[in-house]
Protein backbone atom coordinates (compact mmCIF):
# COMPACT_ATOMS: atom_id res chain seq x y z
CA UNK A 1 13.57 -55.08 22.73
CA UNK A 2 11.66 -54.57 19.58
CA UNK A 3 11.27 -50.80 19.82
CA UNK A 4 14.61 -50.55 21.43
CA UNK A 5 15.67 -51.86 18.15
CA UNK A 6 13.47 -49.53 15.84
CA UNK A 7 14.85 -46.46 17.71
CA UNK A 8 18.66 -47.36 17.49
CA UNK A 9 17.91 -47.94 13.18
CA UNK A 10 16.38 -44.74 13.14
CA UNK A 11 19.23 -42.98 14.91
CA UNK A 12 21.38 -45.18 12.19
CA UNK A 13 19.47 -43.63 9.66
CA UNK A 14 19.04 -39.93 10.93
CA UNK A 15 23.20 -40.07 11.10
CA UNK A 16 23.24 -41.33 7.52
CA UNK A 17 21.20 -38.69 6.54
CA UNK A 18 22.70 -35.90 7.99
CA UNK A 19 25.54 -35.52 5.54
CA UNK A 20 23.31 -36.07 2.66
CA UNK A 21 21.12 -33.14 4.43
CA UNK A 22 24.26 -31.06 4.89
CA UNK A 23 25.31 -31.48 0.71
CA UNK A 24 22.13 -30.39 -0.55
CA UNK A 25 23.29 -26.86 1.07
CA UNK A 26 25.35 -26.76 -1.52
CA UNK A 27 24.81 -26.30 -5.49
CA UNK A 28 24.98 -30.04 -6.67
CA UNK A 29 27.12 -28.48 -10.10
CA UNK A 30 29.59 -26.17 -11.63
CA UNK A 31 28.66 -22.44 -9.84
CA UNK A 32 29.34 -19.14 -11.96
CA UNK A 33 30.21 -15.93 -9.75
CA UNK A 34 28.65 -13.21 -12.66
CA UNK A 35 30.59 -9.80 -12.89
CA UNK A 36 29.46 -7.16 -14.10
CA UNK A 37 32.08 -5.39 -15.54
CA UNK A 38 35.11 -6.73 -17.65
CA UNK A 39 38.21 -8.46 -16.86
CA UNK A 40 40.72 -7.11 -14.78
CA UNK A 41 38.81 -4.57 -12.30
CA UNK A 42 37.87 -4.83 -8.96
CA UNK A 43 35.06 -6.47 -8.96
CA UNK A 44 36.51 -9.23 -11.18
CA UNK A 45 39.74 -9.66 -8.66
CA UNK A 46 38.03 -10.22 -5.75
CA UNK A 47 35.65 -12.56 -7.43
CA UNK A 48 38.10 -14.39 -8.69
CA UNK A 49 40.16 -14.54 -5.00
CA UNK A 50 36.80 -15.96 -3.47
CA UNK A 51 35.94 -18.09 -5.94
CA UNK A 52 39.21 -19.80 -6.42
CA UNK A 53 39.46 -20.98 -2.98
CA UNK A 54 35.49 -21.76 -3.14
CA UNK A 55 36.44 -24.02 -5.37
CA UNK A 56 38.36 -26.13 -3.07
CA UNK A 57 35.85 -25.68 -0.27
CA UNK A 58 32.73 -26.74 -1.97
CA UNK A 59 34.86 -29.52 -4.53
CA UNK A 60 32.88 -27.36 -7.62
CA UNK A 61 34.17 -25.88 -9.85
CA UNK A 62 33.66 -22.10 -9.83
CA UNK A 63 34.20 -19.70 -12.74
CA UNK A 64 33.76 -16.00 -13.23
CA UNK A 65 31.95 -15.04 -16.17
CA UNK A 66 31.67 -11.24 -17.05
CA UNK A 67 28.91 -9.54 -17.93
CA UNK A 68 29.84 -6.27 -18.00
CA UNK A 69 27.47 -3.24 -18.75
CA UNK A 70 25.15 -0.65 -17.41
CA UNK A 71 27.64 -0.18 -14.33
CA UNK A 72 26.93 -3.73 -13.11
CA UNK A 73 23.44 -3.43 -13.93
CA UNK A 74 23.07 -5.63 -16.95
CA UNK A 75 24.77 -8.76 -14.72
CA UNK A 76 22.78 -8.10 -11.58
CA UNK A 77 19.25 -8.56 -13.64
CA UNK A 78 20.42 -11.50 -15.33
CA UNK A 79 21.22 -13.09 -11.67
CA UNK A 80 18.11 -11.80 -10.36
CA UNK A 81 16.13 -13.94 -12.88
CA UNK A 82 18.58 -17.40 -12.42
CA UNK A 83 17.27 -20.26 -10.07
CA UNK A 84 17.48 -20.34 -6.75
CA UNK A 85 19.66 -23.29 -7.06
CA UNK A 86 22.84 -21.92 -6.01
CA UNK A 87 24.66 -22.63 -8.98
CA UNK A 88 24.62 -18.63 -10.39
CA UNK A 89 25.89 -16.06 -8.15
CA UNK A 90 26.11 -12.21 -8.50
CA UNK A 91 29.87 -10.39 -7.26
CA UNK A 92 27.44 -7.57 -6.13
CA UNK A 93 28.36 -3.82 -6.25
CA UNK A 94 27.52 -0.49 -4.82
CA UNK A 95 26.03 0.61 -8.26
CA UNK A 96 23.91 -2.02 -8.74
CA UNK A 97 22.52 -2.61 -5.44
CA UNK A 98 22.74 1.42 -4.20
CA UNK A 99 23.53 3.83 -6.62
CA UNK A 100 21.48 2.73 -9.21
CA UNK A 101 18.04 2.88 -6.82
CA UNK A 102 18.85 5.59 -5.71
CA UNK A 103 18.90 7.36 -8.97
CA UNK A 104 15.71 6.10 -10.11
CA UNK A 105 16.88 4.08 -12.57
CA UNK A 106 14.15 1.90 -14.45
CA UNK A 107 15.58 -1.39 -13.30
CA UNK A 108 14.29 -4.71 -14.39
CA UNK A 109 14.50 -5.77 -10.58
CA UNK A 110 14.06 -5.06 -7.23
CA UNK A 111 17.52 -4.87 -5.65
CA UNK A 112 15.53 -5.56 -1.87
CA UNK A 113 13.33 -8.40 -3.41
CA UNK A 114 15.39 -10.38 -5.50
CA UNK A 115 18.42 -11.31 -4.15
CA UNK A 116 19.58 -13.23 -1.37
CA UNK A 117 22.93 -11.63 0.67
CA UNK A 118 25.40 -13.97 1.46
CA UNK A 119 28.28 -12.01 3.13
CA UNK A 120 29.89 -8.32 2.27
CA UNK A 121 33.29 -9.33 0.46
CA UNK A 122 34.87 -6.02 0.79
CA UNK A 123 34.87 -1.80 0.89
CA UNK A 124 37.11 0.03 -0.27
CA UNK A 125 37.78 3.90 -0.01
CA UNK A 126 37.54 6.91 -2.59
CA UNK A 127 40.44 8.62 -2.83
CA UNK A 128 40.52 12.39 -3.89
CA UNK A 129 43.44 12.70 -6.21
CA UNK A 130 45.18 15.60 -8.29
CA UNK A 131 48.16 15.88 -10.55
CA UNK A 132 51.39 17.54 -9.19
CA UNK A 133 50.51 20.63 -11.49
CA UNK A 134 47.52 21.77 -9.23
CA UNK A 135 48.18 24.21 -6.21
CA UNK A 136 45.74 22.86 -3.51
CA UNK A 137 47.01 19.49 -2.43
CA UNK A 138 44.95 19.46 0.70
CA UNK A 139 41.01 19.43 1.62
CA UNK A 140 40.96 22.71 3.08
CA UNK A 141 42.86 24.49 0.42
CA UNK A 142 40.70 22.68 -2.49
CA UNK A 143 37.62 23.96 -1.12
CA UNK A 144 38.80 27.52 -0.62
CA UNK A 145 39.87 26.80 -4.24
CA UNK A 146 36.57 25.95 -5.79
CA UNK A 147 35.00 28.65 -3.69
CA UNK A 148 37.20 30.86 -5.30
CA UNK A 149 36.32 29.89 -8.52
CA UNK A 150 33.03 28.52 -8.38
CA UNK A 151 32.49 26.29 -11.41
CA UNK A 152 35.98 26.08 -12.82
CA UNK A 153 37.43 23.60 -10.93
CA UNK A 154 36.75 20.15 -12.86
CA UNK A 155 36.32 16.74 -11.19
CA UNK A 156 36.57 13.89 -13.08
CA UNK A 157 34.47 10.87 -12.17
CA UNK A 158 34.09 7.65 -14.50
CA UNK A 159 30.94 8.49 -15.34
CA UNK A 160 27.18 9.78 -14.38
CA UNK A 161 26.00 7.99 -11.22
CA UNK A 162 29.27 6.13 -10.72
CA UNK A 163 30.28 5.58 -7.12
CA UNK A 164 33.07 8.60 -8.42
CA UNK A 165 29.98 10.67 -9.02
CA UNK A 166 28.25 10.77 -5.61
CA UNK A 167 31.31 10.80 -3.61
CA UNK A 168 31.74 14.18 -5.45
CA UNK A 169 28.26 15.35 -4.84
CA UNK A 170 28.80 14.57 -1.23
CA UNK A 171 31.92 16.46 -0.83
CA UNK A 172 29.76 19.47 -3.15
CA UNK A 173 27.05 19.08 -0.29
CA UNK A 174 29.40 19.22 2.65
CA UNK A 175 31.72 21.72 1.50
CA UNK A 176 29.02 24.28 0.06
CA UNK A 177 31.27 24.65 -3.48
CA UNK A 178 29.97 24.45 -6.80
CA UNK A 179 32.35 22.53 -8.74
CA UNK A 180 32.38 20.99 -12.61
CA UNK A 181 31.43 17.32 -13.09
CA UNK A 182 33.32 16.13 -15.78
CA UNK A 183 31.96 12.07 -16.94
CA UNK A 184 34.06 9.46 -18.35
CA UNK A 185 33.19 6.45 -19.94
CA UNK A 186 35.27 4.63 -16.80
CA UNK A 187 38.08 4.98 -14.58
CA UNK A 188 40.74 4.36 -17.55
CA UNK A 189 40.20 7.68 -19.35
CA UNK A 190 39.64 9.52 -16.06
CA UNK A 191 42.79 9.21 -14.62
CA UNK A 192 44.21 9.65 -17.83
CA UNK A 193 43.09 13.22 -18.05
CA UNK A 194 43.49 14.15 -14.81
CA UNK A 195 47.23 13.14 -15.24
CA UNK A 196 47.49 14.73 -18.23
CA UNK A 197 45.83 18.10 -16.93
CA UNK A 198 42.63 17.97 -18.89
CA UNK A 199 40.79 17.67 -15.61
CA UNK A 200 41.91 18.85 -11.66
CA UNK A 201 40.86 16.57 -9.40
CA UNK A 202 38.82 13.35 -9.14
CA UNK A 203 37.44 11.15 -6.44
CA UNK A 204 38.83 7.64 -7.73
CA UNK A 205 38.67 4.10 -6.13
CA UNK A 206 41.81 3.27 -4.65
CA UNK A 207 42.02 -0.19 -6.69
CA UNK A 208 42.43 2.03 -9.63
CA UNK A 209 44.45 4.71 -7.97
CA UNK A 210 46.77 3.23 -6.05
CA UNK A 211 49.57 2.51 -8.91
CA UNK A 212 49.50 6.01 -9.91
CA UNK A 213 49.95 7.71 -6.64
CA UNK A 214 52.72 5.41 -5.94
CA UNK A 215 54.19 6.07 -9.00
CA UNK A 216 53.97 9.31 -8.05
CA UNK A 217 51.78 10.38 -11.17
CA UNK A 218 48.54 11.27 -8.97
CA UNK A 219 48.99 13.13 -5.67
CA UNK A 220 46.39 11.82 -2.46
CA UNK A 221 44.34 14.59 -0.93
CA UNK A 222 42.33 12.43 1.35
CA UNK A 223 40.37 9.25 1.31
CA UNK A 224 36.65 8.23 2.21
CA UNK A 225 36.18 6.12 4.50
CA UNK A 226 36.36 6.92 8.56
CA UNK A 227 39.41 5.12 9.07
CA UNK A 228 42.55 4.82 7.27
CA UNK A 229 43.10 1.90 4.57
CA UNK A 230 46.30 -0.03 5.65
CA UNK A 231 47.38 0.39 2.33
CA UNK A 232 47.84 3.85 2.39
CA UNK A 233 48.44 5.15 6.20
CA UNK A 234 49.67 8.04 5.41
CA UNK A 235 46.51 9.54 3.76
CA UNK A 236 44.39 11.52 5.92
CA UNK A 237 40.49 10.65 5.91
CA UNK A 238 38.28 13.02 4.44
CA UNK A 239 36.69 13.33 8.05
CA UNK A 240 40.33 13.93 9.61
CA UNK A 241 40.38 17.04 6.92
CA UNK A 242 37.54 18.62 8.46
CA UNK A 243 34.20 17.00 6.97
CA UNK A 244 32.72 14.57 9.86
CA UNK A 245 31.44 11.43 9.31
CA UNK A 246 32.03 11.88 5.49
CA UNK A 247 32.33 8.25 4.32
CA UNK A 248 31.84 7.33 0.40
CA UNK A 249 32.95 3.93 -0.47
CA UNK A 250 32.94 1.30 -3.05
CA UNK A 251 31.85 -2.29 -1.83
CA UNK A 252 31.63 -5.53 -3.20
CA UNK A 253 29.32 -8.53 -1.37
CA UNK A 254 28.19 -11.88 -3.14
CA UNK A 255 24.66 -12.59 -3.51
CA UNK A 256 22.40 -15.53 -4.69
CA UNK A 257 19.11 -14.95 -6.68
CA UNK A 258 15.77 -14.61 -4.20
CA UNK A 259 14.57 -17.94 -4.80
CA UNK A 260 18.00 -19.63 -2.93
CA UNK A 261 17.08 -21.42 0.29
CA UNK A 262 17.83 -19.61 3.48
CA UNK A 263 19.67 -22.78 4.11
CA UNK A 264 21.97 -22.69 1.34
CA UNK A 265 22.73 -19.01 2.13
CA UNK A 266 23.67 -19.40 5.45
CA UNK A 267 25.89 -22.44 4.41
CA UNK A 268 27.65 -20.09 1.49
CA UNK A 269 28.45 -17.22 4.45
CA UNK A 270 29.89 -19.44 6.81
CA UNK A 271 32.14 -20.73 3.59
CA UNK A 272 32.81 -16.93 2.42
CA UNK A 273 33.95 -16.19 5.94
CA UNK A 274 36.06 -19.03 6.06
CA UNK A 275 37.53 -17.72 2.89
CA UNK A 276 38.31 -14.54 3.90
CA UNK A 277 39.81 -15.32 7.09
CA UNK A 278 43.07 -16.69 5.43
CA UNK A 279 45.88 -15.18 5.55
CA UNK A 280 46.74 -15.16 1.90
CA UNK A 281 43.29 -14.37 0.85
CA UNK A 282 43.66 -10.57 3.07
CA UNK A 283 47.06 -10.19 1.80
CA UNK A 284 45.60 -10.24 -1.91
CA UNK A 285 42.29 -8.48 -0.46
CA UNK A 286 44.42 -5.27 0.88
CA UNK A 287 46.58 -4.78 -1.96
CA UNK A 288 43.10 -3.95 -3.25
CA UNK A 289 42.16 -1.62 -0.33
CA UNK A 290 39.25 -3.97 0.26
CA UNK A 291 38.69 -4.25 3.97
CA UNK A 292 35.91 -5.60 6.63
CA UNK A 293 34.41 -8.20 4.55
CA UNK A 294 32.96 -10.87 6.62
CA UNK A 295 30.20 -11.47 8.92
CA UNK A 296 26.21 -12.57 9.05
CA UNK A 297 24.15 -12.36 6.31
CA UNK A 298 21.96 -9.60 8.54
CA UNK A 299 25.13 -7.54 8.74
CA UNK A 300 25.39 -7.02 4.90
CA UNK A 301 21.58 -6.66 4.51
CA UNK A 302 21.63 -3.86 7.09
CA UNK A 303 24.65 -2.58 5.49
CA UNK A 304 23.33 -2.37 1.60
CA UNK A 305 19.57 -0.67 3.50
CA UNK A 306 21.83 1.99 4.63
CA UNK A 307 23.89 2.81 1.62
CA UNK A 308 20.40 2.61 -0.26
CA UNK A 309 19.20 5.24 1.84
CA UNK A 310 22.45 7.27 2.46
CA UNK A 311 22.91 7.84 -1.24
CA UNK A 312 18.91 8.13 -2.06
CA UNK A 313 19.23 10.81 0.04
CA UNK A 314 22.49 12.57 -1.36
CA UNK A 315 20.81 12.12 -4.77
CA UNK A 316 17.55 13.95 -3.49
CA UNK A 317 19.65 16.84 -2.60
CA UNK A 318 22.00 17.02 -4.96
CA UNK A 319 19.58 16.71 -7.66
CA UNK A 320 21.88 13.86 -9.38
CA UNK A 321 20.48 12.49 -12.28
CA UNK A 322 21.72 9.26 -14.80
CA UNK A 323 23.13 11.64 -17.37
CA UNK A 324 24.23 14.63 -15.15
């Protein structure tokens, strides 16, 4: 009767102790989702989706603070070096977590090492872009373009070993062209020029390039992912125009620091997921061209490995360098 007793408290107790077991997955404070570029970007609208409606899932509150330099570099070490208490988060990016590696960079961290994935929150497409002044407004005709005039057609990008950058040293590689590289100090002044006629073309992320093609300042050559965004289904892919398999993207993922608990990661994805399953939340996500967020925290770890070595590679061939 006695241990009969004993066994039934300690169930009592086990079930008392499960929620308490289940909160400490969970940062016990206010969490901060760093970005690491300014207000107003992609980066900083999709943290700001996620972490609004975090907010409500985790009963935290959840700001975005910007830190914004170095391409996303400058926010990425300060996350790397934060507890692994839950309570500072990173809005990863491509540039901080592939590009950057793969140029060689002298990085204060180790972009394998010291961060925990939580879930991919997005990718979004290139899209090649002109102004209505330039004759080739296709793939095909662009390349016999710059083949034409090898090193006198000018692509914009928003700067030297921006996601801009490789897509155009892919497209170099692929195509066998030798075309002008023209850096900007970000997207902004870019498109600016290239609307203006100062540049020809430019591969552009389709957050930033959406308003102008629709407002019929910037004309849509193709876009770089395999499939078409639903946002713009009338764009054909850069492997539809003859270039297989040609995929250059810009993503966005959240991330902890390395110290966070396996436990606590797990419990964030399963959140993040839950997130981005409603409705509202991929209504604001496509307007962004961010798709195919979602899924285990071994799906985004395989997925940033492979952009790591996909672009390694392109900037082994292409010779790409920080200030080229």
């Amino acid at each position: 009767m006695q241990r009969r007793t004993f066994i039934a408290s300690g169930a009592a107790v086990a079930s008392l102790a499960s929620p308490m077991l289940q909160a400490q997955t969970l940062p016990s404070g206010p969490v901060r989702i760093i970005v690491g570029f300014p207000p107003g970007g992609g980066t900083d609208a999709l943290a700001r989706v996620v972490g609004q409606k975090l907010t409500t899932l985790w009963n935290v509150s959840v700001v975005i603070e910007n830190r914004a330099g170095a391409a996303g570099v400058i926010a990425a070490d300060f996350v790397s070096k934060q507890p692994g208490d839950g309570n500072t988060l990173l809005m990863a990016h491509i540039n901080s977590h592939a590009l950057a590696p793969a140029l060689g960079s002298k990085l204060n961290y180790d972009a394998a090492k010291d961060f925990v994935p939580i879930s991919l929150v997005g990718v979004t497409p290139n899209v090649l872009i002109c102004n209505a002044d330039q004759s080739a407004k296709n793939v095909k005709d662009l390349v016999a373009l710059c083949r034409q005039n090898p090193g006198k057609i000018s692509f914009a990008s928003a700067g030297g070993g921006s996601a801009q950058h490789f897509a155009l040293e892919m497209f170099k590689l692929q195509a066998k062209i030798f075309a002008l590289h023209v850096p900007y100090r970000g997207s902004g002044p870019a498109i600016t020029d290239l609307i203006g006629g100062q540049v020809n073309y430019c591969f552009e992320t389709m957050t930033s390039a959406t308003p102008h093609i629709k407002g019929g300042k910037a004309i849509a050559l193709a876009q770089t992912r395999l499939k078409r965004a639903k946002g713009h289904p009338n764009v054909p892919t850069m492997d539809e125009s003859g270039f297989p398999g040609f995929e250059a993207t810009v993503w966005y993922g959240l991330m902890g620091p390395g110290k966070m608990p396996a436990a606590m990661a797990q419990r964030m994805n399963e959140d993040v997921n839950k997130v981005l399953a409603m409705p509202d939340v991929q209504e604001k996500l496509e307007q962004f061209g961010a798709e195919d967020g979602g899924g285990s925290i071994e799906k985004f770890a395989n997925f940033i490995k492979a952009e790591q070595q996909k672009w390694a590679q392109v900037a082994k061939l292409a010779n790409v360098r920080v200030d080229s």
